[in-house]
N, C-alpha and C. Protein backbone atom coordinates (compact mmCIF):
# COMPACT_ATOMS: atom_id res chain seq x y z
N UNK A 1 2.80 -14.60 -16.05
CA UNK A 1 1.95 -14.13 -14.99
C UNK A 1 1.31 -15.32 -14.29
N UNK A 2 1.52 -15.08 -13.03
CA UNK A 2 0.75 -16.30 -12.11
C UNK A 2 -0.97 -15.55 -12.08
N UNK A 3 -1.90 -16.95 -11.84
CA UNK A 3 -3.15 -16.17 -11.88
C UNK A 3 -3.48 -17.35 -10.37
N UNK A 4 -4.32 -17.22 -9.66
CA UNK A 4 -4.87 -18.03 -8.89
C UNK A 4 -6.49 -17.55 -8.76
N UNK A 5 -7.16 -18.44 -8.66
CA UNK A 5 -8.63 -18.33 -8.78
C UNK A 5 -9.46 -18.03 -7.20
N UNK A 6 -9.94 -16.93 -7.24
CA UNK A 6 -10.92 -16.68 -5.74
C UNK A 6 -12.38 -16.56 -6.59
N UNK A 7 -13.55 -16.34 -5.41
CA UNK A 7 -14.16 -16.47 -5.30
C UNK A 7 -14.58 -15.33 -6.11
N UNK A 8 -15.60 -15.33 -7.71
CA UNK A 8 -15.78 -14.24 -7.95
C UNK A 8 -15.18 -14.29 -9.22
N UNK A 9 -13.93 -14.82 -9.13
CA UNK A 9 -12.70 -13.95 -10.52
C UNK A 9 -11.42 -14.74 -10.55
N UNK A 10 -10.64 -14.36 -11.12
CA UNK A 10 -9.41 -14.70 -11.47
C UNK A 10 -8.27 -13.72 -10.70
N UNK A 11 -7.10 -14.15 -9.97
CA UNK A 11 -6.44 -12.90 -9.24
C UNK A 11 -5.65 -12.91 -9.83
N UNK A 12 -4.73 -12.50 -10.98
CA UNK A 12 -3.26 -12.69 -11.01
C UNK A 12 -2.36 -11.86 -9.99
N UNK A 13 -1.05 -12.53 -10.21
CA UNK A 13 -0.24 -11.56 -9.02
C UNK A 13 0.89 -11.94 -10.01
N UNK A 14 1.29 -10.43 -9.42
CA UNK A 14 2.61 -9.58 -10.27
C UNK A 14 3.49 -9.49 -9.49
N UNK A 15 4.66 -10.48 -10.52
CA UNK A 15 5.90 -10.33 -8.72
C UNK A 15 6.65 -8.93 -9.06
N UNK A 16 7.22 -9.19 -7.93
CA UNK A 16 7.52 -7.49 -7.46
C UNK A 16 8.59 -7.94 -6.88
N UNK A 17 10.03 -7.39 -7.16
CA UNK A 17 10.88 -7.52 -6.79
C UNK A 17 11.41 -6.47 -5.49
N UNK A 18 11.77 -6.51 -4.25
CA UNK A 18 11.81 -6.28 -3.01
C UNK A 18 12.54 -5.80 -2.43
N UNK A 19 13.40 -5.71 -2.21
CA UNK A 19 14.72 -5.53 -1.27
C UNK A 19 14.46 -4.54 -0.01
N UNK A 20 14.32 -4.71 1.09
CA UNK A 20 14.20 -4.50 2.36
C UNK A 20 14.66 -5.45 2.93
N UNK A 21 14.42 -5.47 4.57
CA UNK A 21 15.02 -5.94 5.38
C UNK A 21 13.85 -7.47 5.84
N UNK A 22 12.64 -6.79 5.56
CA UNK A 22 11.58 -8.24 5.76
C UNK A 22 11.87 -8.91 4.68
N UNK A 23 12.00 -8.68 3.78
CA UNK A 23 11.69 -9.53 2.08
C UNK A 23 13.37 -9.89 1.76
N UNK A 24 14.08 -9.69 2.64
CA UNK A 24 15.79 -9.76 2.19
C UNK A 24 15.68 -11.37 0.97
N UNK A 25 15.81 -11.40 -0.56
CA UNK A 25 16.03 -12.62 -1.08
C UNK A 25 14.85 -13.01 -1.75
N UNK A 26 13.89 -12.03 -1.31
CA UNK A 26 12.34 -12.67 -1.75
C UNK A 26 11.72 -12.43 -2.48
N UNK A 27 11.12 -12.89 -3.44
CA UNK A 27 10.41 -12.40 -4.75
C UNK A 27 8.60 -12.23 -4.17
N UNK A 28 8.23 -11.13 -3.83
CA UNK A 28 7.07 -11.11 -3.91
C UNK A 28 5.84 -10.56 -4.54
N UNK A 29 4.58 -10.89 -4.47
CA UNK A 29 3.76 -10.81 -5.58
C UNK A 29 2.29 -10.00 -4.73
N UNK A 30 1.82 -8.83 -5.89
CA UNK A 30 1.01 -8.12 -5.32
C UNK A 30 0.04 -9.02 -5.98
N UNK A 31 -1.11 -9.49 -4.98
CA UNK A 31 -2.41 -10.05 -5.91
C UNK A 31 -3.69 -8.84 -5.94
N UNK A 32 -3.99 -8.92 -7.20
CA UNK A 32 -5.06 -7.86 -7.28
C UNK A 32 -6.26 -8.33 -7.68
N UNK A 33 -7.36 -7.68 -6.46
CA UNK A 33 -8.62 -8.35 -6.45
C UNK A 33 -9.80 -8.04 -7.45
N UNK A 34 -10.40 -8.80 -8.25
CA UNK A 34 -11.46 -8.41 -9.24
C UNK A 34 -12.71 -9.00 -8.68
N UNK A 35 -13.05 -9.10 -8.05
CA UNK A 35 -14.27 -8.94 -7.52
C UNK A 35 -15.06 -8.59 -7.28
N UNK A 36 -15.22 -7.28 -7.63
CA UNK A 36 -15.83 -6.00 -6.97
C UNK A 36 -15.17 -5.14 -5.82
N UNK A 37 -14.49 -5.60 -5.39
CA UNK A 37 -14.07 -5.12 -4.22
C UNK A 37 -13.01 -3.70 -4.54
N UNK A 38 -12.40 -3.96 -5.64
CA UNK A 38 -11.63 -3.15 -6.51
C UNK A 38 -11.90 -2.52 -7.58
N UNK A 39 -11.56 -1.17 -7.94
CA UNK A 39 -11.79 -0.87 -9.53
C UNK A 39 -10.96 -1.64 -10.15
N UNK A 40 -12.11 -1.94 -11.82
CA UNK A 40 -11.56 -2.72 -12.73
C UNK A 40 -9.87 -1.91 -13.35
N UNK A 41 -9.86 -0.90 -13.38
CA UNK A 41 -8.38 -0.07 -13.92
C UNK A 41 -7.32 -0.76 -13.07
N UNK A 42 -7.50 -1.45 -11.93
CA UNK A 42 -6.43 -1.40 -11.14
C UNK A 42 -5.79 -3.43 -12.01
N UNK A 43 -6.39 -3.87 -12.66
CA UNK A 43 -5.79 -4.76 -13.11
C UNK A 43 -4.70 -4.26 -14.61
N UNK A 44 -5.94 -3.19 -15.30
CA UNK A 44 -4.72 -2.75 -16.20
C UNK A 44 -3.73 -2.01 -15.70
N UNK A 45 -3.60 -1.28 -14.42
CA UNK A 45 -2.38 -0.48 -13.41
C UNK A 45 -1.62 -1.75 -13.78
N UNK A 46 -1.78 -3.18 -13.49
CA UNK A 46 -0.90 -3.80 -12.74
C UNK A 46 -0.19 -4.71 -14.07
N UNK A 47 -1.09 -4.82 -14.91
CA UNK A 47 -0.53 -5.56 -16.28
C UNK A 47 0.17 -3.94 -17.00
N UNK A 48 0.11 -2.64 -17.14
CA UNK A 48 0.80 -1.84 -17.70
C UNK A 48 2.21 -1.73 -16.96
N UNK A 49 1.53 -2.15 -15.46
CA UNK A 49 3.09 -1.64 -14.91
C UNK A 49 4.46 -2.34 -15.12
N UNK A 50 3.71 -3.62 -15.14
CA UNK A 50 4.78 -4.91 -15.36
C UNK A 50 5.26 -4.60 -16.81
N UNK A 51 4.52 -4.58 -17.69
CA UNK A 51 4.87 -4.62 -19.18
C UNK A 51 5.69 -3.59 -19.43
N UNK A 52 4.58 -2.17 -19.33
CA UNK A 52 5.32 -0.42 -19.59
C UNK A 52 5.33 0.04 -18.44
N UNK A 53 6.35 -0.01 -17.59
CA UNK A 53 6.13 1.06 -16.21
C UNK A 53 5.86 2.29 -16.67
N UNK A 54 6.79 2.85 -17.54
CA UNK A 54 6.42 4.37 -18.31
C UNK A 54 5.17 4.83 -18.75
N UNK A 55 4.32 3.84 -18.85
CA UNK A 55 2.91 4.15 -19.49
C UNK A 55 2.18 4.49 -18.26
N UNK A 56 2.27 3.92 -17.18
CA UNK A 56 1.12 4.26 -16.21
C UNK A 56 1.68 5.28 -15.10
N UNK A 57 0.80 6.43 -15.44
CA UNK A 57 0.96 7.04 -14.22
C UNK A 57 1.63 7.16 -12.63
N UNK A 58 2.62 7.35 -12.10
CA UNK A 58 3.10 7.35 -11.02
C UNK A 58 1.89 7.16 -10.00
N UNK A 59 1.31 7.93 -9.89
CA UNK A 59 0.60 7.78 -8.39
C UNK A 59 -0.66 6.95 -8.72
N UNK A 60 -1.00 6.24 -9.82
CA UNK A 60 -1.62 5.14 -10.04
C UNK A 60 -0.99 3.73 -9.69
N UNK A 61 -0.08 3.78 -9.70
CA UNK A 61 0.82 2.29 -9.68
C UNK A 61 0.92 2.36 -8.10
N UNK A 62 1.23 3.62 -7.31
CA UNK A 62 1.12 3.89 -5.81
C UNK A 62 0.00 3.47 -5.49
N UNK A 63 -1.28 3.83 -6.05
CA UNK A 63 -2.51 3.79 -5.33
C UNK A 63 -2.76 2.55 -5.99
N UNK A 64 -2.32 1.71 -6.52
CA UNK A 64 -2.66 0.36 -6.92
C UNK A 64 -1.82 -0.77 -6.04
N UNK A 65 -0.64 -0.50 -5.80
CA UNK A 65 -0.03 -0.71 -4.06
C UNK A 65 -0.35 -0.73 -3.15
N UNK A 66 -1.32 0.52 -2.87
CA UNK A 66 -1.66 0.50 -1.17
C UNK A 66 -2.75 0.22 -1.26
N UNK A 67 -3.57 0.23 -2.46
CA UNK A 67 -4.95 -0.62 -2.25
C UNK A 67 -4.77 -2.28 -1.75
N UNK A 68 -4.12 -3.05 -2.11
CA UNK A 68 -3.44 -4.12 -1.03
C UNK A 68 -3.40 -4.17 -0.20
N UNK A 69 -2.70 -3.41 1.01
CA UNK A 69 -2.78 -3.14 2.28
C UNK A 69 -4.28 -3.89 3.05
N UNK A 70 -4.07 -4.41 3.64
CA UNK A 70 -5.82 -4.90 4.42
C UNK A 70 -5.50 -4.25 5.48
N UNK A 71 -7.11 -4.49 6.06
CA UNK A 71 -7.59 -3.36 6.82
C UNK A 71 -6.62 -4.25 8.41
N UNK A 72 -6.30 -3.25 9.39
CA UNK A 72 -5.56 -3.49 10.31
C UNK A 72 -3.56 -4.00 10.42
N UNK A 73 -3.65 -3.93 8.95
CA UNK A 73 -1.74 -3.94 8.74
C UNK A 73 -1.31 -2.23 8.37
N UNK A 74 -0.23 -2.33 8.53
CA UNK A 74 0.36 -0.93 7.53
C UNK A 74 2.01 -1.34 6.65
N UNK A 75 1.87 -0.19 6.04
CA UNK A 75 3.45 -0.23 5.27
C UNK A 75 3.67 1.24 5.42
N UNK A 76 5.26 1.13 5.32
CA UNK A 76 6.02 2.28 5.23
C UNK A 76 5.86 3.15 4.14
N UNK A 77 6.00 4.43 4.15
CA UNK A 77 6.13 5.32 2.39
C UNK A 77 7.12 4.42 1.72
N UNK A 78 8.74 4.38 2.32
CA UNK A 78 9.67 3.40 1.74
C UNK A 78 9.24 2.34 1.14
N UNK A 79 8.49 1.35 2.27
CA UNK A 79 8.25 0.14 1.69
C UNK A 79 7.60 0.08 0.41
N UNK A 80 6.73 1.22 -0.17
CA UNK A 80 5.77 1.52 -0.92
C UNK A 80 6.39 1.55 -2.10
N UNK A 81 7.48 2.72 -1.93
CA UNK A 81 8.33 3.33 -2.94
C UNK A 81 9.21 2.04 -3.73
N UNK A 82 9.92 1.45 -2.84
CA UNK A 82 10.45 0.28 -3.15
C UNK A 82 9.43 -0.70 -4.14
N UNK A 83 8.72 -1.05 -3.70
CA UNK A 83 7.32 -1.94 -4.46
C UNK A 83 7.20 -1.47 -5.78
N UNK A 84 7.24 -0.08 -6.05
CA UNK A 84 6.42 0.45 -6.90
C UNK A 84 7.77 0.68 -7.79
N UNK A 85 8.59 1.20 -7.40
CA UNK A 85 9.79 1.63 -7.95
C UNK A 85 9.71 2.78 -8.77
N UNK A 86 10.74 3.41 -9.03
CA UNK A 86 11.09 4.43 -10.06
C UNK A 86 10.89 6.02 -8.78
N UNK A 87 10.44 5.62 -7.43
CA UNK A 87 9.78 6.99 -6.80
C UNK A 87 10.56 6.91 -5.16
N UNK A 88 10.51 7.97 -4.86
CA UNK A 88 11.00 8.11 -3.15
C UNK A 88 9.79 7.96 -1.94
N UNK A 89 10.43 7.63 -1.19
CA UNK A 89 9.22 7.87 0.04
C UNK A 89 8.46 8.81 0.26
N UNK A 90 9.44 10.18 -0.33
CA UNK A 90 8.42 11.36 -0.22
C UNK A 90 7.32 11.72 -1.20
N UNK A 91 7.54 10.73 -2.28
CA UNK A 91 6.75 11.08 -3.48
C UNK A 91 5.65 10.19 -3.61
N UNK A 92 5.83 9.16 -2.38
CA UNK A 92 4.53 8.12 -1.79
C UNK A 92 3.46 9.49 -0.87
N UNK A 93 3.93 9.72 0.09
CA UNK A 93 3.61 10.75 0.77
C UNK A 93 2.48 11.70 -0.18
N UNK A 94 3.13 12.39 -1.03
CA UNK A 94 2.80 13.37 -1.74
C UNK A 94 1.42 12.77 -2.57
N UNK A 95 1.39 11.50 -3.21
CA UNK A 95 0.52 10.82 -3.71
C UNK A 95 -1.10 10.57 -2.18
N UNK A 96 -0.35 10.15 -1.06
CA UNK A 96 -1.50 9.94 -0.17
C UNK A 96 -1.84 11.55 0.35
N UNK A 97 -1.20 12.13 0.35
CA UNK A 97 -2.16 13.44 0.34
C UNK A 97 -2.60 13.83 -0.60
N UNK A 98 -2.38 13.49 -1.62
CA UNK A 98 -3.29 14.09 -2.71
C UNK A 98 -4.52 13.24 -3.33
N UNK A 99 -4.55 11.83 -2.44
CA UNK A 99 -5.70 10.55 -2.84
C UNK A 99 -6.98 10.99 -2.11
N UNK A 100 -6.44 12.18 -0.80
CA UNK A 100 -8.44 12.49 -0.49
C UNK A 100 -8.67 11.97 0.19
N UNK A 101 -9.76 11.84 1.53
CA UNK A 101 -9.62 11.35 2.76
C UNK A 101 -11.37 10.20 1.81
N UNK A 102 -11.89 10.94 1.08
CA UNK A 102 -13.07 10.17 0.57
C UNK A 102 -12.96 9.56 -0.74
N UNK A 103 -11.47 8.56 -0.57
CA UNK A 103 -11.46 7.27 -2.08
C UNK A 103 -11.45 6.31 -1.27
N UNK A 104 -11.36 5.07 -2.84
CA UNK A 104 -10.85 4.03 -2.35
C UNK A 104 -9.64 3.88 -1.87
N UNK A 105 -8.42 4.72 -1.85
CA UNK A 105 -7.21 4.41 -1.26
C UNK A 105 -7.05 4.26 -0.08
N UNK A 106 -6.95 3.24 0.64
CA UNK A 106 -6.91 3.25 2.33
C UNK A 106 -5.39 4.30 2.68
N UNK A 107 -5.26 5.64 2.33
CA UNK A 107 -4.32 6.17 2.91
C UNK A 107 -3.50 6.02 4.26
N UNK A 108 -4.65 5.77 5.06
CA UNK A 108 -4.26 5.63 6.54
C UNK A 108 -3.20 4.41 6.89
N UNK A 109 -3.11 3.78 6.00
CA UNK A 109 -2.58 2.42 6.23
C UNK A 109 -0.94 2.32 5.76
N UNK A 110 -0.67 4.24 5.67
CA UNK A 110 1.00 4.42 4.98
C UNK A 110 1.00 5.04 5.96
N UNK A 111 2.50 4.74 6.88
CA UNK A 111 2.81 5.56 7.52
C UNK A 111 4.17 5.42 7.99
N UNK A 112 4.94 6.69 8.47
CA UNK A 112 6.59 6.33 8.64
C UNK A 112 7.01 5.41 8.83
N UNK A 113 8.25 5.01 8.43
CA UNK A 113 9.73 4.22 8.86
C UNK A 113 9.55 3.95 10.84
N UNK A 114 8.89 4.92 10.98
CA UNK A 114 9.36 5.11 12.95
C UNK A 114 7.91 3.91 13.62
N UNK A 115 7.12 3.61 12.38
CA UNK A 115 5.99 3.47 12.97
C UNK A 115 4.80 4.40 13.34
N UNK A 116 5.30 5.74 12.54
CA UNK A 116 4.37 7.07 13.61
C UNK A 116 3.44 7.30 12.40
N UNK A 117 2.30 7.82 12.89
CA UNK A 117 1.61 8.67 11.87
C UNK A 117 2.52 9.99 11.68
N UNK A 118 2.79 10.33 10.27
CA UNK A 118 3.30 11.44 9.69
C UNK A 118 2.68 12.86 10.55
N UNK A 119 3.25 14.14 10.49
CA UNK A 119 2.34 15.33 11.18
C UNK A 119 1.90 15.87 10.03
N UNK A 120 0.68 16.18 9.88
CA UNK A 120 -0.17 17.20 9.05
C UNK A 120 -0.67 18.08 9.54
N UNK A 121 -0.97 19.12 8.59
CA UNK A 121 -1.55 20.18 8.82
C UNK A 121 -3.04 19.87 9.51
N UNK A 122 -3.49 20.66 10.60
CA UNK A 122 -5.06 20.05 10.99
C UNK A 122 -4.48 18.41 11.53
N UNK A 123 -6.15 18.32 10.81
CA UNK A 123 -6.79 16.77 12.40
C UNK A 123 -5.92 15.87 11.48
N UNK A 124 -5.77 15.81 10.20
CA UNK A 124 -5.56 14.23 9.45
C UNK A 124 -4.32 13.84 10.40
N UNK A 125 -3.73 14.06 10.93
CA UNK A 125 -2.75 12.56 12.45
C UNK A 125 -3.69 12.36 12.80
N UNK A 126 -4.52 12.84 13.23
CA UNK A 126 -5.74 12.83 14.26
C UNK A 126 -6.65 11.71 13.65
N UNK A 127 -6.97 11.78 12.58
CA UNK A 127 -7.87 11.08 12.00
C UNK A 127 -7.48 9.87 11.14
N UNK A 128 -5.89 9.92 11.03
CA UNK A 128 -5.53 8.77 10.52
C UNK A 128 -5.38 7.56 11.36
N UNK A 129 -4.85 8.48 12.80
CA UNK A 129 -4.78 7.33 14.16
C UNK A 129 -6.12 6.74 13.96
N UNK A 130 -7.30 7.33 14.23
CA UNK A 130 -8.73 6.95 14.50
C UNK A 130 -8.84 5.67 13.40
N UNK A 131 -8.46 6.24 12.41
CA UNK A 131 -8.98 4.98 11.34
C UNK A 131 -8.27 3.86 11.71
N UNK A 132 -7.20 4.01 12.00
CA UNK A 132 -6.09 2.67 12.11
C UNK A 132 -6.68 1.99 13.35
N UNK A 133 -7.10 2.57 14.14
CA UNK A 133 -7.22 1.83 15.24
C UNK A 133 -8.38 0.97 15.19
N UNK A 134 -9.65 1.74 14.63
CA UNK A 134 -10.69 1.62 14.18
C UNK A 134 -10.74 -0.04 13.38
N UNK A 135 -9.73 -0.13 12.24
CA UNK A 135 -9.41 -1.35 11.74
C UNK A 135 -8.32 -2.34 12.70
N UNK A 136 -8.17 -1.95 13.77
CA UNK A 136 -7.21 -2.82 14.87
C UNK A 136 -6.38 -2.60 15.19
N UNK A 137 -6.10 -1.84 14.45
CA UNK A 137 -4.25 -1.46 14.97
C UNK A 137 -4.28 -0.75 15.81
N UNK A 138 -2.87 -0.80 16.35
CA UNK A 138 -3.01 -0.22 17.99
C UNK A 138 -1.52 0.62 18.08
N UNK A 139 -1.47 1.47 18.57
CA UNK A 139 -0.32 2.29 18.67
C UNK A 139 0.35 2.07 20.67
N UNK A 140 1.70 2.03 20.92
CA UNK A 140 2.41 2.28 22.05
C UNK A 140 2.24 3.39 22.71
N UNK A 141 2.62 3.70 23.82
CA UNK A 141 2.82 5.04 24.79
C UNK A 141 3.22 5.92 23.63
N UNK A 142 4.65 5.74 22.67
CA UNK A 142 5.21 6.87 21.89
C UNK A 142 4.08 7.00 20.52
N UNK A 143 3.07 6.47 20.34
CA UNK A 143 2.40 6.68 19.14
C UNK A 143 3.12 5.85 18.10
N UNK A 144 3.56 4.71 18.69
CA UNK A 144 3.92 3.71 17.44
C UNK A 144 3.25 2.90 17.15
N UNK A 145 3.11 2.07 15.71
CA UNK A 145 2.69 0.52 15.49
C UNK A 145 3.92 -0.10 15.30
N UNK A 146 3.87 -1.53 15.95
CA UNK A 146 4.69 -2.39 15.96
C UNK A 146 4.76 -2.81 14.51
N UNK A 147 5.70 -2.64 13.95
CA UNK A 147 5.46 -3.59 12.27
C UNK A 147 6.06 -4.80 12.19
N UNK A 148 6.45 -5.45 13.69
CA UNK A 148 6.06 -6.90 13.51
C UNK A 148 5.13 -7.86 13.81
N UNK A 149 4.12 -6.76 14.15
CA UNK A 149 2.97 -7.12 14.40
C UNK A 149 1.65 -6.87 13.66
N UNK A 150 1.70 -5.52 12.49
CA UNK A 150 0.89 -5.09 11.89
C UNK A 150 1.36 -4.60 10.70
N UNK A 151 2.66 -5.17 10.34
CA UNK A 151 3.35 -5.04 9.22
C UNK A 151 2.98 -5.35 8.04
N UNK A 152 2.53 -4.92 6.87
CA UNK A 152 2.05 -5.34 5.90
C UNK A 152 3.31 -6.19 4.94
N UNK A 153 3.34 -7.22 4.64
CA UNK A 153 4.79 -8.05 3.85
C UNK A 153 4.46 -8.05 2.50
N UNK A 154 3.45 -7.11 1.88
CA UNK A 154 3.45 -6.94 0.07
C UNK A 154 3.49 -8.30 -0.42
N UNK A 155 2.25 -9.44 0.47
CA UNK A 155 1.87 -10.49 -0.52
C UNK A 155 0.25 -9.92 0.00
């Protein structure tokens, strides 16, 4: 395990093996913040996952993924699924609707392959745009984000 030192704590980062079209070859590493900024569980998410993927919960190892995400990038469900492994895009999905519009999971910050906010039932498009934009991101005439511009690259 690589560890690098911030302000506060110790970060280790857990490489994560990749394969997409940004990361084509690339070994990359989720760093997880202990600072406060994060719950403390999300370091054992990330040391169980590496060690026992089987031990930790599916949509813990998800929501220990997209807690990464900073505010004004996004990632795909795919990209997610891929990261996390063992799960589909739809079963990323299924996890951010079921994380609650009031956690720590920045939900808003997953969203289609097309660039689009997903359609939901009610306001949540409505309110996921607001947040995104809110943190910077900016959508096109068709309701896209550019993800070479606000692409999250899972370091």
């Amino acid at each position: 395990m690589i560890a690098r030192k911030l302000a506060g704590g110790i970060c280790p980062a857990i490489p994560i093996a990749c394969n997409n079209q940004l990361s084509e070859g690339k070994k990359w590493f989720i760093r997880f913040d202990f600072t406060g900024k994060q719950p403390c569980e999300d370091r054992q998410v990330a040391i169980k996952s590496r060690l026992m993927p089987d031990k930790v919960p599916l949509y813990q190892r998800i929501y220990a993924v997209v807690r990464q995400i900073p505010p004004g990038k996004v990632a795909s469900y795919g990209q997610i699924a891929r990261i996390v492994g063992g799960c589909s895009a739809h079963m990323v999905g299924f996890a951010m609707a079921g994380s609650g519009a009031h956690t720590d999971v920045p939900w808003q910050r997953v969203i289609n392959v097309q660039g689009k906010v997903s359609p939901r039932i009610g306001f949540g498009g409505l309110l996921q745009r607001e947040l995104l934009e809110e943190e910077g991101g900016e959508f096109d005439g068709e309701g896209r984000v550019d993800f070479e511009r606000f692409g999250w690259l899972g370091n």
